[in-house]
C-alpha atoms as a PDB file:
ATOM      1  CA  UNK A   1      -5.471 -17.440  23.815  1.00  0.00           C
ATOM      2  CA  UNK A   2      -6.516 -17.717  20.586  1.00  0.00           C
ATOM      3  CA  UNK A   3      -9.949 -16.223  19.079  1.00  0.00           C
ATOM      4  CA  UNK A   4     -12.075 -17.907  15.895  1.00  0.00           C
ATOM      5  CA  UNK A   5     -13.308 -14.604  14.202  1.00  0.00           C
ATOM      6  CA  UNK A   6     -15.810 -14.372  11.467  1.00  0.00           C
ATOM      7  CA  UNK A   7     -15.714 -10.722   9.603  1.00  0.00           C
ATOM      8  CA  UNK A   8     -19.145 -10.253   8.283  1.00  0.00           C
ATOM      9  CA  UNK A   9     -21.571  -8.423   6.301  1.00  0.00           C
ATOM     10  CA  UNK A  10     -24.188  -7.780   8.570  1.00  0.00           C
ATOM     11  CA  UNK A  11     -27.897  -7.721   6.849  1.00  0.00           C
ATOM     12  CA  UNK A  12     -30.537  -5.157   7.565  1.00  0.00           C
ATOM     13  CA  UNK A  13     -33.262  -6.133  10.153  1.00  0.00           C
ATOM     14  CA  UNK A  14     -35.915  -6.987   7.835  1.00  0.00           C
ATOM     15  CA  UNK A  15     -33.280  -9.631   5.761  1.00  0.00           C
ATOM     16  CA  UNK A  16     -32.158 -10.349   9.059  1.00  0.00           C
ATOM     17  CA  UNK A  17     -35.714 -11.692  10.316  1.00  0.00           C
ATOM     18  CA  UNK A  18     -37.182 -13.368   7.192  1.00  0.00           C
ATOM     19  CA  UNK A  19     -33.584 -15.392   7.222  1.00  0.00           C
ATOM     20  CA  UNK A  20     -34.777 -16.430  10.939  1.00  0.00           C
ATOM     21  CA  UNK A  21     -38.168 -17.102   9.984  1.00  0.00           C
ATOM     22  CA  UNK A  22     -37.338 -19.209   7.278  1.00  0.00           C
ATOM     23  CA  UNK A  23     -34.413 -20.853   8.783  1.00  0.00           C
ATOM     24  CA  UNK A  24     -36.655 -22.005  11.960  1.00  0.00           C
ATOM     25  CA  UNK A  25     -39.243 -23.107   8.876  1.00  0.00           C
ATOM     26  CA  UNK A  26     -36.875 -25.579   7.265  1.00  0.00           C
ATOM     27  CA  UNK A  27     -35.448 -26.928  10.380  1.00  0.00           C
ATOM     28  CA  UNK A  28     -38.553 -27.210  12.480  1.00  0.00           C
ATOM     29  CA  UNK A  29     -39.049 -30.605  11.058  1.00  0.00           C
ATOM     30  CA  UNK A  30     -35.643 -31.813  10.684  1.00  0.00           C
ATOM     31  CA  UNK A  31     -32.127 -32.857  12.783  1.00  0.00           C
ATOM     32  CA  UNK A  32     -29.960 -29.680  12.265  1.00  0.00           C
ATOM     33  CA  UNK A  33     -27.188 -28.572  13.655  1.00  0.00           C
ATOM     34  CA  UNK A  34     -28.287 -25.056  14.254  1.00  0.00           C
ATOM     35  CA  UNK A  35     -31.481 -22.589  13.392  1.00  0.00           C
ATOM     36  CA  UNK A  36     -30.939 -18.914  13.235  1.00  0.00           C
ATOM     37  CA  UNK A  37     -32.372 -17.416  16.194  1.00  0.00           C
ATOM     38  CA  UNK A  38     -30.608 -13.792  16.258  1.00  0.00           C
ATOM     39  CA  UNK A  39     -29.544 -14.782  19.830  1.00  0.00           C
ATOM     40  CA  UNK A  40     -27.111 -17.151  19.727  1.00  0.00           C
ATOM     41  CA  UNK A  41     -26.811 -17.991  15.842  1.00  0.00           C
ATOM     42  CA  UNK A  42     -26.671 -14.500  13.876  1.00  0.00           C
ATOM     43  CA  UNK A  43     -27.775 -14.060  10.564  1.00  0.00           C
ATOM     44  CA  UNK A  44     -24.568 -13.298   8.493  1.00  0.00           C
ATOM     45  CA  UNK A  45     -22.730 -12.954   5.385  1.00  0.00           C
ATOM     46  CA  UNK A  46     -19.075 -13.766   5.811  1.00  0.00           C
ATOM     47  CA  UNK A  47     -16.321 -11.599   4.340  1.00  0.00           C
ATOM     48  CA  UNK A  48     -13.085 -13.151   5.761  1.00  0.00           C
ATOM     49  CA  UNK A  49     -12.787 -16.166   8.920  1.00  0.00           C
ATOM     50  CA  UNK A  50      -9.700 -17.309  10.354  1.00  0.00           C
ATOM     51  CA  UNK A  51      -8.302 -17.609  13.972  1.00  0.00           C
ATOM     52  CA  UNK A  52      -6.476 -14.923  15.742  1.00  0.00           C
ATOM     53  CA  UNK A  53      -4.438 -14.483  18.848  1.00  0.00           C
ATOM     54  CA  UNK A  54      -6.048 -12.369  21.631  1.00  0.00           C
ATOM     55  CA  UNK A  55      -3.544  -9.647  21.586  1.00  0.00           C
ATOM     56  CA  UNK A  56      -4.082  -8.652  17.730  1.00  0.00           C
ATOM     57  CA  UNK A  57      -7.743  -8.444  18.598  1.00  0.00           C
ATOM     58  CA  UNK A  58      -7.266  -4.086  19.317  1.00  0.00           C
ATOM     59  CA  UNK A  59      -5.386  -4.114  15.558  1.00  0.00           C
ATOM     60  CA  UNK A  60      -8.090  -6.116  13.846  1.00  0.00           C
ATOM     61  CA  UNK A  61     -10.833  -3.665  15.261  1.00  0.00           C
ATOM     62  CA  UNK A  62      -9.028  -0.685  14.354  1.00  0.00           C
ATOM     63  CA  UNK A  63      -8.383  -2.437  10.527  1.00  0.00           C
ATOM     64  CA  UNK A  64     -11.819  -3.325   9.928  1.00  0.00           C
ATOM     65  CA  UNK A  65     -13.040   0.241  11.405  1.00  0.00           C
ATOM     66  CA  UNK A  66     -10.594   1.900   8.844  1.00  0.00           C
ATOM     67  CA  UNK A  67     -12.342  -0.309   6.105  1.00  0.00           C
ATOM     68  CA  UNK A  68     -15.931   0.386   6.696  1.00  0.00           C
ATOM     69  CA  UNK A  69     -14.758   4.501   7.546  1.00  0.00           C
ATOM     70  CA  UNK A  70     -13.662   3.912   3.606  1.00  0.00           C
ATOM     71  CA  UNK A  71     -16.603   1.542   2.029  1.00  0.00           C
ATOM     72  CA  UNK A  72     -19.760   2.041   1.017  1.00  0.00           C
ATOM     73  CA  UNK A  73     -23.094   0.660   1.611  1.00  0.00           C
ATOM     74  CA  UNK A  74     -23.186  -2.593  -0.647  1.00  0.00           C
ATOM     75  CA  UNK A  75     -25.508  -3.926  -2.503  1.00  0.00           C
ATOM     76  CA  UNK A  76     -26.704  -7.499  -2.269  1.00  0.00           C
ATOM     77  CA  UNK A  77     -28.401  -9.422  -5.756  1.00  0.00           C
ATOM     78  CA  UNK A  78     -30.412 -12.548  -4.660  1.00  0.00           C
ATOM     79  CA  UNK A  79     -28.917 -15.608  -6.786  1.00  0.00           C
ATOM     80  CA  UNK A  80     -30.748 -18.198  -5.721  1.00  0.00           C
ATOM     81  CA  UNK A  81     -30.497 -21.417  -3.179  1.00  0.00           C
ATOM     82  CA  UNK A  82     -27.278 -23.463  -2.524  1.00  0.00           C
ATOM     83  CA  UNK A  83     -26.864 -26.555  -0.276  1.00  0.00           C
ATOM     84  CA  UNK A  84     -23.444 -28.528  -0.046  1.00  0.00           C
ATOM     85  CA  UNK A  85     -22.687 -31.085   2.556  1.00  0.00           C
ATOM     86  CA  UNK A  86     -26.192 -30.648   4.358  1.00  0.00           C
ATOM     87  CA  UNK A  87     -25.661 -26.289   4.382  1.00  0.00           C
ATOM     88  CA  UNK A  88     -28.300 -24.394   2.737  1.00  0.00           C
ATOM     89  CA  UNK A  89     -27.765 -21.184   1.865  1.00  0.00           C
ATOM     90  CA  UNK A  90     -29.083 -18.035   0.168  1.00  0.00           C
ATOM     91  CA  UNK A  91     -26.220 -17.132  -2.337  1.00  0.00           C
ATOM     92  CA  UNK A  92     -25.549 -13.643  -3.559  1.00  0.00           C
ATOM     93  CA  UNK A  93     -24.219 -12.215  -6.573  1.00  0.00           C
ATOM     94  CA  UNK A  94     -20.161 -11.651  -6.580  1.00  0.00           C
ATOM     95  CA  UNK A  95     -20.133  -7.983  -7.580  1.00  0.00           C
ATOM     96  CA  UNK A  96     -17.243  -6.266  -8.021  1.00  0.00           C
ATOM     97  CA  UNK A  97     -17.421  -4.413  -4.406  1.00  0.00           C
ATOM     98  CA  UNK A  98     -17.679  -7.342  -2.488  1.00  0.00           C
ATOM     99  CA  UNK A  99     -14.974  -8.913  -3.870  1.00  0.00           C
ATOM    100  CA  UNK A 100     -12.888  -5.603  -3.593  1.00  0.00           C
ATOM    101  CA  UNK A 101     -14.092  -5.392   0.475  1.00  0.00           C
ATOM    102  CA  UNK A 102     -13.251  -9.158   1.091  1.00  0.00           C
ATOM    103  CA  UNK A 103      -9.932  -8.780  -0.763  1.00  0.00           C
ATOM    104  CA  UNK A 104      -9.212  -5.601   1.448  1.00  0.00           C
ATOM    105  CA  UNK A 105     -10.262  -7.341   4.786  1.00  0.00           C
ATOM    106  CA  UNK A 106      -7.867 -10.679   3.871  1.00  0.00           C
ATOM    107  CA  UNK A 107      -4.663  -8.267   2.927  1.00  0.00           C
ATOM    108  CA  UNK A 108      -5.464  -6.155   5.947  1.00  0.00           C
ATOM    109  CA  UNK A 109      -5.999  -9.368   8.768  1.00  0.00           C
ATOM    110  CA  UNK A 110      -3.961 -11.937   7.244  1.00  0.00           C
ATOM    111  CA  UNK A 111      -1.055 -11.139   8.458  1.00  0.00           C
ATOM    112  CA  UNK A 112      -2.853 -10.805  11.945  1.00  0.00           C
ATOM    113  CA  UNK A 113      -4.039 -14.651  11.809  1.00  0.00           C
ATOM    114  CA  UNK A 114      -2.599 -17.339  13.370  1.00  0.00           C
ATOM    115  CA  UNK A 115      -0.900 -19.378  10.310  1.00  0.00           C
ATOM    116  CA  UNK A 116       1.168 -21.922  12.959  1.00  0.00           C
ATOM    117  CA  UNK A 117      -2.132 -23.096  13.567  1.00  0.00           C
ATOM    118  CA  UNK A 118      -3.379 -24.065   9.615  1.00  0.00           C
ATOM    119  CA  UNK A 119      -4.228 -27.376   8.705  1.00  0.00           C
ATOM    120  CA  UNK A 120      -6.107 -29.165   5.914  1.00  0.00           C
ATOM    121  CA  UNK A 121      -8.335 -31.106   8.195  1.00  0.00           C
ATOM    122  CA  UNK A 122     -11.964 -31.128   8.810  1.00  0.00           C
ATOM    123  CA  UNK A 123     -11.740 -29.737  12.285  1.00  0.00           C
ATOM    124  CA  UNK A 124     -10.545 -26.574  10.940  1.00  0.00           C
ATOM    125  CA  UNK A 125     -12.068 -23.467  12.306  1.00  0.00           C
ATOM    126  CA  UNK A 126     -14.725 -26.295  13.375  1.00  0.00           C
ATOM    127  CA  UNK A 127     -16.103 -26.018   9.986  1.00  0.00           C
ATOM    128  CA  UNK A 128     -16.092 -30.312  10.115  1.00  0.00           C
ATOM    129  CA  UNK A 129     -16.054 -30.279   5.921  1.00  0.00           C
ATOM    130  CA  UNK A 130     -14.566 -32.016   3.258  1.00  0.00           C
ATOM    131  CA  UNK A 131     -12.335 -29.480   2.024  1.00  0.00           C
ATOM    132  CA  UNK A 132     -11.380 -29.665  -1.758  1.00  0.00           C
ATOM    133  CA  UNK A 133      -7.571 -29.473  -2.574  1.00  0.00           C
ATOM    134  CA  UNK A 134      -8.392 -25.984  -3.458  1.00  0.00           C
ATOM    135  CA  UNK A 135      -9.399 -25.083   0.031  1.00  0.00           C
ATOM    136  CA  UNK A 136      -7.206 -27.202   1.704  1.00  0.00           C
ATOM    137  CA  UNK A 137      -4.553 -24.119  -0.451  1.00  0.00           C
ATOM    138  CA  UNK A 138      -6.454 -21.159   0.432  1.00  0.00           C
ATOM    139  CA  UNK A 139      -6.428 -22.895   4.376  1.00  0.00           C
ATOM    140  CA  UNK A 140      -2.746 -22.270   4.283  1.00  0.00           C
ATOM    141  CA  UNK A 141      -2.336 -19.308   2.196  1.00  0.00           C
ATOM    142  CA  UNK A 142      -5.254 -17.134   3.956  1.00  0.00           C
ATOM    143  CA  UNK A 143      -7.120 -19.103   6.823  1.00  0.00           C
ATOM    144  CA  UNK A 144      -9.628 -19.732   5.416  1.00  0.00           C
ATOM    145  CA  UNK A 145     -10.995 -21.997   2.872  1.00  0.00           C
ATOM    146  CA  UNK A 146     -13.109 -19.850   0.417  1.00  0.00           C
ATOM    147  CA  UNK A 147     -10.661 -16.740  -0.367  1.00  0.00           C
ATOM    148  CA  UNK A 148     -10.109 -15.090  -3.449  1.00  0.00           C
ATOM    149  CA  UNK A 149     -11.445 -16.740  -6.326  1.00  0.00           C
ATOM    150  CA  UNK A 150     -13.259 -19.492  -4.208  1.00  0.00           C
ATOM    151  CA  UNK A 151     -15.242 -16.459  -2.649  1.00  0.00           C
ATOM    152  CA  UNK A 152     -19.134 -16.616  -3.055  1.00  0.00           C
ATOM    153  CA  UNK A 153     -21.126 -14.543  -0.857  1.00  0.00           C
ATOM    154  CA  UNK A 154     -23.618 -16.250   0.481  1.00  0.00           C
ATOM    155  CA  UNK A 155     -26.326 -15.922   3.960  1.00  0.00           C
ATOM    156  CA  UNK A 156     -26.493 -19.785   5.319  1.00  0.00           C
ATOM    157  CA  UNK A 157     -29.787 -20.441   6.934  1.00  0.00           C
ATOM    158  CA  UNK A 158     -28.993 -23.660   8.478  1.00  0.00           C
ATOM    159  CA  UNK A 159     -27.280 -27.141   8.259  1.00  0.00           C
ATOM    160  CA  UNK A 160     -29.214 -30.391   8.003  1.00  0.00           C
ATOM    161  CA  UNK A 161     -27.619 -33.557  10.269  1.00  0.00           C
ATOM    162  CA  UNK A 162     -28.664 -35.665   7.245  1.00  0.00           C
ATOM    163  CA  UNK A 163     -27.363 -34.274   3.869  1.00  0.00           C
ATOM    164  CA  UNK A 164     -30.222 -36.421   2.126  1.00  0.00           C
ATOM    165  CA  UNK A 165     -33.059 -34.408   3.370  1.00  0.00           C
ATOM    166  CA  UNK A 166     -31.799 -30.740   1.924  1.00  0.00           C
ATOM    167  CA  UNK A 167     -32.883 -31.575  -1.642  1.00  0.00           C
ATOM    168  CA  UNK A 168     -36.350 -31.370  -0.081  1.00  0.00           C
ATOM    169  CA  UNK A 169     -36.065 -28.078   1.920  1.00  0.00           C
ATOM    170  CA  UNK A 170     -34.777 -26.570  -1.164  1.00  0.00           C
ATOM    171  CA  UNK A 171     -38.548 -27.298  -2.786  1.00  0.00           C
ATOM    172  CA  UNK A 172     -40.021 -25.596  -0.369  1.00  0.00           C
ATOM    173  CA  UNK A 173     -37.395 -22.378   0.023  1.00  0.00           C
ATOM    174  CA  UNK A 174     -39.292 -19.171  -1.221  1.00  0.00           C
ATOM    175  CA  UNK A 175     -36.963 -15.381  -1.302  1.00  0.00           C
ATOM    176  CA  UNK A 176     -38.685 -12.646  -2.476  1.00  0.00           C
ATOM    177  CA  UNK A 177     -36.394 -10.055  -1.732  1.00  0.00           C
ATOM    178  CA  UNK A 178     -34.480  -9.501  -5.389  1.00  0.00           C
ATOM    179  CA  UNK A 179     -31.934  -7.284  -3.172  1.00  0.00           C
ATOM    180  CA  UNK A 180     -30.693  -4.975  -0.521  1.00  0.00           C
ATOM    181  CA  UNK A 181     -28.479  -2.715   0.678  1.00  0.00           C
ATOM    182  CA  UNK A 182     -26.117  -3.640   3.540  1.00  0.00           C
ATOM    183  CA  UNK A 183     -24.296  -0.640   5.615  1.00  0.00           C
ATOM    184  CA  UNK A 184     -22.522  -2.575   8.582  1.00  0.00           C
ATOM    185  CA  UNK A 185     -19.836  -4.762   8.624  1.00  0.00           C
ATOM    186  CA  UNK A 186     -19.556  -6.980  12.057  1.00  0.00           C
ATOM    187  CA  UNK A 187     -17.157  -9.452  13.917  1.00  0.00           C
ATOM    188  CA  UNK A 188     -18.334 -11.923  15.934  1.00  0.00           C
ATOM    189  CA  UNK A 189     -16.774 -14.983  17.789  1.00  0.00           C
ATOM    190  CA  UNK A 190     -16.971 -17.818  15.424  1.00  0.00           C
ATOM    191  CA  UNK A 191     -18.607 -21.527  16.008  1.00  0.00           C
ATOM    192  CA  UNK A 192     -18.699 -24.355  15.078  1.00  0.00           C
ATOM    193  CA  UNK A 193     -20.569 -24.948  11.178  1.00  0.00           C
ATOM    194  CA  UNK A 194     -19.086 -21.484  10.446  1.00  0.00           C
ATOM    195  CA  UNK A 195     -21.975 -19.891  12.937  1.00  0.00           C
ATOM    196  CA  UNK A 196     -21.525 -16.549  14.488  1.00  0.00           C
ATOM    197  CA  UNK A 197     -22.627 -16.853  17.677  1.00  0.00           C
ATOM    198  CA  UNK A 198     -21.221 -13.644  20.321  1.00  0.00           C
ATOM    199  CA  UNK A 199     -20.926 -10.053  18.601  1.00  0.00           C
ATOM    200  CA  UNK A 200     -17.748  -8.208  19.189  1.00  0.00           C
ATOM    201  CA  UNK A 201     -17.686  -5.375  17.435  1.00  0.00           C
ATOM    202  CA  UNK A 202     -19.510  -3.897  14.391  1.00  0.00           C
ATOM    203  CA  UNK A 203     -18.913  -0.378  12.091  1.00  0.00           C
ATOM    204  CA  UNK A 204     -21.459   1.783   9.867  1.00  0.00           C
ATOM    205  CA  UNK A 205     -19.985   1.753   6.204  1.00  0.00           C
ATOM    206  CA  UNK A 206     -19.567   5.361   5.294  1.00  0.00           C
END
């Protein structure tokens, strides 16, 4: 059996809540596909996603342990508000430690994830995007379509059914936290839009 894992940055309680809060805001009015409810869709900030088999899941617990045992708390710098193909997302700055943890994670689990399985199609990892050519690369090189120098860390509150109506929500998005410190790093079972929706394992950053 194989497993869609998402390898996350997993914000403090009080990011964690105003993300929930203003996710239900924006979507209270609108078709989405999902809210963030910190039940079944978890506030996140995605390192590394791909699919596993079952059997490497013991060996990608004990890697990503060994990571965090080795990494400290990060700082997060509030960017600013992104929305592609009806996703809107708080996006973070790209600072050279998260790019050093999400390179870590992707030479670490790569080689656990299931490449027979990589495709350039919109289905992939249930994602249902237009992928550009250069994620349709990074699909077959690493699993997953943002790696490397595609990576932008970002916290995605929600995705409108209607792409139209996010220019909108994005008037009426206020963040007033400049920044904060994250100090857990978290797996979770992956749905569909990218959502992380069933916790299965999560480590303190040294």
């Amino acid at each position: 059996m194989n497993l869609r894992l998402n390898i996350v940055l997993k914000p403090p309680q009080d990011i964690a809540k105003k993300a929930i809060d203003l996710s239900h805001k924006i979507s209270k009015d609108n078709e989405v596909f999902f809210a963030l409810d910190g039940l079944k869709f978890y506030p996140h900030i995605t390192i590394y996603a791909s699919e596993f088999s079952e059997i490497n899941l013991k060996n990608i617990l004990k890697a990503v342990e060994s990571i965090s045992n080795n990494t400290s708390p990060i700082k997060l710098k509030f960017q600013g508000i992104s929305s592609s193909q009806g996703f809107i997302s708080l996006k973070f700055d790209s600072s050279f430690f998260i790019n050093n943890l999400h390179k870590e994670i992707i030479k670490k689990l790569n080689p656990l994830s299931e490449k027979s399985i990589r495709n350039n199609s919109q289905q992939f990892l249930g994602y249902l995007i237009n992928f550009t050519p250069e994620q349709s690369k990074n699909i077959i090189n690493y699993g997953y379509p943002d790696a490397i120098e595609l990576y932008s860390p970002h916290l995605t509150l929600s995705r409108f059914k209607k792409e139209s109506l996010t220019d909108k929500a994005l008037k009426d998005i206020k963040w007033d936290t400049p920044e904060a410190m994250v100090d857990k790093i978290a797996i979770y079972l992956m749905g569909e839009h990218g959502t992380c929706r069933e916790l299965v394992g999560e480590f303190n950053l040294r």
